[in-house]
C-alpha atoms as a PDB file:
ATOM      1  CA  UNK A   1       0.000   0.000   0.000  1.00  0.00           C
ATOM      2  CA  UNK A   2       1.103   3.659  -1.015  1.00  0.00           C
ATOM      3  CA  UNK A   3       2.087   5.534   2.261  1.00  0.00           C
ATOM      4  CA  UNK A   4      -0.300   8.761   0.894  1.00  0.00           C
ATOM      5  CA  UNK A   5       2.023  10.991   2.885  1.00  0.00           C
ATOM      6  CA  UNK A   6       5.169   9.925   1.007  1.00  0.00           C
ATOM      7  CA  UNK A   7       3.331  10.150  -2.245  1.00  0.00           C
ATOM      8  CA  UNK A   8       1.938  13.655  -1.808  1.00  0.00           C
ATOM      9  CA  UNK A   9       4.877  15.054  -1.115  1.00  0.00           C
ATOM     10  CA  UNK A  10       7.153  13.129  -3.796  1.00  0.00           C
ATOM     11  CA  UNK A  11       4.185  14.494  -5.996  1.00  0.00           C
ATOM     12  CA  UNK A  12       3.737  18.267  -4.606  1.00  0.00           C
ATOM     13  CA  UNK A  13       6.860  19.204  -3.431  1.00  0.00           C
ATOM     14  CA  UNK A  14       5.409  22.523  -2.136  1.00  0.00           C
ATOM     15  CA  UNK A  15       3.508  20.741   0.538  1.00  0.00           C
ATOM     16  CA  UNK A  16       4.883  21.508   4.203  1.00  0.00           C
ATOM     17  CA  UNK A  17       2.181  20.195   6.139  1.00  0.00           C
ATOM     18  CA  UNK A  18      -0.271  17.182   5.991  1.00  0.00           C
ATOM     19  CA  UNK A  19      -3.717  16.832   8.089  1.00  0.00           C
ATOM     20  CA  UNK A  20      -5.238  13.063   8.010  1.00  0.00           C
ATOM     21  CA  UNK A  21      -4.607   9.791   7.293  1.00  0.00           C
ATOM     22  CA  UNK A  22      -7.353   8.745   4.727  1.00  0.00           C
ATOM     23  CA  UNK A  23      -7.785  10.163   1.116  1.00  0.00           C
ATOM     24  CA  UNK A  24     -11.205  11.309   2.037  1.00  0.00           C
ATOM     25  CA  UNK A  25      -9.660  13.352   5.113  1.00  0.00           C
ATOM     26  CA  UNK A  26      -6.419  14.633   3.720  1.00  0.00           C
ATOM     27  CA  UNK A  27      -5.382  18.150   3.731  1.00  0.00           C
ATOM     28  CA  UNK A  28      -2.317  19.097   2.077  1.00  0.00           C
ATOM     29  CA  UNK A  29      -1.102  22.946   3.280  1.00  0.00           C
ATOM     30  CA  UNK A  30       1.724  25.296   1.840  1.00  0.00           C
ATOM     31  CA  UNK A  31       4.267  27.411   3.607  1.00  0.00           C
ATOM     32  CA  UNK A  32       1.934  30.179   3.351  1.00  0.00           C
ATOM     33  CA  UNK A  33      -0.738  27.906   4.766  1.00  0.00           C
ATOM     34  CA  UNK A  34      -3.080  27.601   1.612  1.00  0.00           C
ATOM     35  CA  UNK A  35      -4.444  24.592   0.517  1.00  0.00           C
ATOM     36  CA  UNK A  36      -2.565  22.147  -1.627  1.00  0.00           C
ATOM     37  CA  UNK A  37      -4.959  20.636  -4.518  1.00  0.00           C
ATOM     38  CA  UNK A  38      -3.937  16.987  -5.002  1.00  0.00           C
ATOM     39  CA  UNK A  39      -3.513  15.198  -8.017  1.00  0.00           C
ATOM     40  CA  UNK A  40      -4.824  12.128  -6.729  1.00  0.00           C
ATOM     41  CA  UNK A  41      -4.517   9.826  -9.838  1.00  0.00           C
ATOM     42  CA  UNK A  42      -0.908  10.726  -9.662  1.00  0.00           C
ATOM     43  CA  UNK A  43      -0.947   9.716  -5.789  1.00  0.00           C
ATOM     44  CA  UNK A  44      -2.214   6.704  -5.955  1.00  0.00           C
ATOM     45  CA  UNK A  45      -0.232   5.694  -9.031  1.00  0.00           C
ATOM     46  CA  UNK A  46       2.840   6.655  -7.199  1.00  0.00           C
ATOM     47  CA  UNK A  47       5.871   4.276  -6.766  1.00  0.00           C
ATOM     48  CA  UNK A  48       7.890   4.081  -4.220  1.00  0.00           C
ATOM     49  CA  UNK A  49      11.806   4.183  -5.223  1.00  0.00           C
ATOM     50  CA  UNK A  50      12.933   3.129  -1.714  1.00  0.00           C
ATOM     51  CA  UNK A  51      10.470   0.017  -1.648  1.00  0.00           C
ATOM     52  CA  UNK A  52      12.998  -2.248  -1.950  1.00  0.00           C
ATOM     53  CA  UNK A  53      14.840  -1.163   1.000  1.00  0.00           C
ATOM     54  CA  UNK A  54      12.209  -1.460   2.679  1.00  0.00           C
ATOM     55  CA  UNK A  55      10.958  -5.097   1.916  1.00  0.00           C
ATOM     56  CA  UNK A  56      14.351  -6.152   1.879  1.00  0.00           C
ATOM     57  CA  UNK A  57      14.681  -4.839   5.758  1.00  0.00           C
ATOM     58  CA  UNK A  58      12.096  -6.996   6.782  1.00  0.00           C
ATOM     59  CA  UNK A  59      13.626 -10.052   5.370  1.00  0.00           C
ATOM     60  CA  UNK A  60      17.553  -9.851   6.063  1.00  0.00           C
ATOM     61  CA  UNK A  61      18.321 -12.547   8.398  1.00  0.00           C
ATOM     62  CA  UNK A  62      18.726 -10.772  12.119  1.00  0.00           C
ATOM     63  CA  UNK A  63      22.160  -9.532  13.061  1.00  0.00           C
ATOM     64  CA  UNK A  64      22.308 -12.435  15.674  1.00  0.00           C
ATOM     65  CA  UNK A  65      21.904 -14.861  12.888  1.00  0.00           C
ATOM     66  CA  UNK A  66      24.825 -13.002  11.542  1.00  0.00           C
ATOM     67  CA  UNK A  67      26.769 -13.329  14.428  1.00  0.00           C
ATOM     68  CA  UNK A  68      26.113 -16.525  15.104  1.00  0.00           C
ATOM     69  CA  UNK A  69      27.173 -18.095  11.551  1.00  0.00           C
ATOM     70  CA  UNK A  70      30.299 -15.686  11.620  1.00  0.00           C
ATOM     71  CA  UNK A  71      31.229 -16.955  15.524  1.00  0.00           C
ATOM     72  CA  UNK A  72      30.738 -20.591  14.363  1.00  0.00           C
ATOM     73  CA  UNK A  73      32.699 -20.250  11.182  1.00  0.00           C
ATOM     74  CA  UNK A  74      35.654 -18.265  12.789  1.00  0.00           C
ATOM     75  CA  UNK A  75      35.871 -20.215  15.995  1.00  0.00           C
ATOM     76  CA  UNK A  76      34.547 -23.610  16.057  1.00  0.00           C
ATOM     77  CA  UNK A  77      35.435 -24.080  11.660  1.00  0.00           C
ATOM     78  CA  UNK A  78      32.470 -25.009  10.812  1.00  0.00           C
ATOM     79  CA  UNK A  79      30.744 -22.901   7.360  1.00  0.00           C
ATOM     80  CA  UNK A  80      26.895 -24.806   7.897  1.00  0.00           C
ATOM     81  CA  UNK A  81      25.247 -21.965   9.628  1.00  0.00           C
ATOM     82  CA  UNK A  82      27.615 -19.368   7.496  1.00  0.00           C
ATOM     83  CA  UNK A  83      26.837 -21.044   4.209  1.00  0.00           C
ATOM     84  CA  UNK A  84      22.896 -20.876   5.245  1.00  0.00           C
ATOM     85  CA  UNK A  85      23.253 -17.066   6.784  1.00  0.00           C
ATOM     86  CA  UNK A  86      24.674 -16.561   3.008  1.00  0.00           C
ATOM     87  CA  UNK A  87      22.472 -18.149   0.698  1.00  0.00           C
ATOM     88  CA  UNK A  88      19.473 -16.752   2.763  1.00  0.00           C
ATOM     89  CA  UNK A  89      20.598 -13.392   2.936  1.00  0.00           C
ATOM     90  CA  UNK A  90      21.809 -13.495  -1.020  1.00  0.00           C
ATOM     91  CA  UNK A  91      17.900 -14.890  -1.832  1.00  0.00           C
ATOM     92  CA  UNK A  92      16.628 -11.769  -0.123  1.00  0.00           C
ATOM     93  CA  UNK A  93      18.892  -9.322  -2.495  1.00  0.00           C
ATOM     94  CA  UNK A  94      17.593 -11.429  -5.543  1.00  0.00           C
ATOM     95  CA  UNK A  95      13.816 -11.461  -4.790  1.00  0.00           C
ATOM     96  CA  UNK A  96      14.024  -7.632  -3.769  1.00  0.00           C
ATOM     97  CA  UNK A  97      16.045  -6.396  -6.410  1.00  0.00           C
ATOM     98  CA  UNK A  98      16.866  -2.468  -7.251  1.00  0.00           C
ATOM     99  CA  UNK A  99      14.738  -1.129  -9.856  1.00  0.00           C
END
């Protein structure tokens, strides 16, 4: 889902201030406190150039996986959890690719 927020402001970079959550109850202000009218076709088809940051964030493997593979690598020489850690975190990199 489009964060409307994000959008409007990608879209009308003269907005400074937004009121409300929902496209029905957004208000989009100026500097000089007039109302902003939204293009809302171009809101809604909006995309997000950071998305896959953002999906790919939520998907890493946790820094304590991390650890954990690189400690038992390093230490004990053993590459099972490392070579997991790897192909786990290189599958989240493919599927969320940069645009």
């Amino acid at each position: 889902m489009t964060d409307l927020h994000k959008a409007i402001r990608a879209i009308h970079n003269n907005t400074v201030t937004i009121n409300g959550d929902a496209k029905e109850d957004i208000v989009a202000l100026d500097s000089s406190g007039n109302t902003v009218t939204i293009n809302w076709s171009s809101v809604e088809s909006w995309s997000d150039p950071d998305e896959y940051k953002i999906k790919r964030l939520a998907e890493y493997p946790s820094l304590q996986e991390f650890a954990e593979a690189y400690c038992e690598k390093e230490i004990g020489g053993s590459s099972t959890k490392w070579d997991a850690y790897k192909t786990a975190y290189n599958k989240v990199r493919t599927d969320n690719h940069k645009e």
